[in-house]
Protein backbone atom coordinates (compact mmCIF):
# COMPACT_ATOMS: atom_id res chain seq x y z
CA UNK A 1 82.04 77.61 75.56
CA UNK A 2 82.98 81.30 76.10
CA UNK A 3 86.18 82.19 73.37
CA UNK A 4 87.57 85.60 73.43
CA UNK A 5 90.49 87.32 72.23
CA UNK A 6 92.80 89.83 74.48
CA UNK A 7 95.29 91.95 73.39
CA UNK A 8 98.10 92.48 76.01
CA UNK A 9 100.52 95.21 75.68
CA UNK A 10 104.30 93.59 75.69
CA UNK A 11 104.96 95.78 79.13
CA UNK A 12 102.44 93.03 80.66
CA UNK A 13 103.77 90.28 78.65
CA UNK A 14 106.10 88.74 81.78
CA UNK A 15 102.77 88.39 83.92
CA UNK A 16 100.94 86.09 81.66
CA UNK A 17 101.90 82.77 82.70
CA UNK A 18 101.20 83.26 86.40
CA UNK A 19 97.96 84.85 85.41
CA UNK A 20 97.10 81.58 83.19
CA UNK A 21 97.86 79.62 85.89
CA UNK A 22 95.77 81.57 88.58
CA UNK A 23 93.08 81.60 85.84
CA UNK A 24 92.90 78.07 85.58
CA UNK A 25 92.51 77.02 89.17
CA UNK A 26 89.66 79.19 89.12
CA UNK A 27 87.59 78.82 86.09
CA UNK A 28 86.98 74.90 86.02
CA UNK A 29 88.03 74.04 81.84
CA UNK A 30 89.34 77.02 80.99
CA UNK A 31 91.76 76.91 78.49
CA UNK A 32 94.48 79.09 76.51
CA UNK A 33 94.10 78.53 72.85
CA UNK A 34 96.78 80.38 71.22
CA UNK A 35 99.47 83.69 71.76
CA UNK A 36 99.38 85.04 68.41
CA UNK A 37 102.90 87.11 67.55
CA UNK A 38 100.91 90.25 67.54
CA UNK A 39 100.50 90.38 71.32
CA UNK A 40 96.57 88.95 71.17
CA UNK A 41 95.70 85.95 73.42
CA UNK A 42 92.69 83.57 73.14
CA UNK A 43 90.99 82.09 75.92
CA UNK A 44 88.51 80.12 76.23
CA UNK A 45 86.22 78.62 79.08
CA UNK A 46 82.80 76.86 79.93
CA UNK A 47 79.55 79.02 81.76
CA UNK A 48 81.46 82.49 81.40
CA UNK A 49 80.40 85.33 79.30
CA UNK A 50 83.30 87.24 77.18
CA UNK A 51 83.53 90.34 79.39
CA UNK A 52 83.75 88.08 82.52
CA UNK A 53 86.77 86.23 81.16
CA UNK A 54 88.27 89.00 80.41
CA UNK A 55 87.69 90.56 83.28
CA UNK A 56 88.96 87.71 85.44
CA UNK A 57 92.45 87.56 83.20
CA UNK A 58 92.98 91.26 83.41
CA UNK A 59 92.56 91.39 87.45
CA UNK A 60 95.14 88.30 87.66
CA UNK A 61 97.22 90.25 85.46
CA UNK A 62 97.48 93.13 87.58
CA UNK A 63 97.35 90.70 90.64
CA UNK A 64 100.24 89.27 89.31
CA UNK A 65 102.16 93.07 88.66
CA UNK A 66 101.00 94.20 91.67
CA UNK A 67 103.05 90.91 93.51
CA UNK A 68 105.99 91.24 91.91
CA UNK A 69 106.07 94.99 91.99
CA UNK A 70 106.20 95.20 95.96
CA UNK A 71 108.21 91.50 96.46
CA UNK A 72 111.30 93.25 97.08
CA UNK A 73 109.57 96.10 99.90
CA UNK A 74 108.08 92.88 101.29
CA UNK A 75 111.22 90.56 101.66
CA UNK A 76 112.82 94.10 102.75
CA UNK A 77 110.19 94.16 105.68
CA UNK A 78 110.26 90.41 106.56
CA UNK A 79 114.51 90.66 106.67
CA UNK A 80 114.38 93.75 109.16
CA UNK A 81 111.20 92.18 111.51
CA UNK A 82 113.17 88.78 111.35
CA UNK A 83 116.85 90.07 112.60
């Protein structure tokens, strides 16, 4: 079992439980141990190595910025293509 320990600036804080939950329905038993008070998060999960996990958390971090970010150009688009 791969464990390793993130910290995550409190600007990114707001994207971490969508990017736990993409996580997880990719990485069969992976697993969020703790979110310490100091901004650090521990994961852990089967047949990965450390830099892959973190990897893979960090991309659906900014996955998940990158969706919210342009949500309002996008509903913006949809509105003016759908009237």
């Amino acid at each position: 079992m791969c464990r390793v320990s993130i910290n995550i600036h409190q600007s990114f804080h707001i994207f971490i439980a969508p990017a736990l939950v993409r996580l997880g329905a990719m990485c069969s038993g992976f697993q969020w141990e703790e979110m310490r008070s100091d901004g650090t998060l521990i994961l852990q999960a089967p047949d990965v190595t450390p830099e892959s996990l973190s990897q893979q958390f960090w991309h659906q971090i900014y996955r998940e910025r990158i969706y919210t970010e342009t949500l309002p150009i996008r509903q913006a688009l949809f509105q003016s293509f759908a009237s």
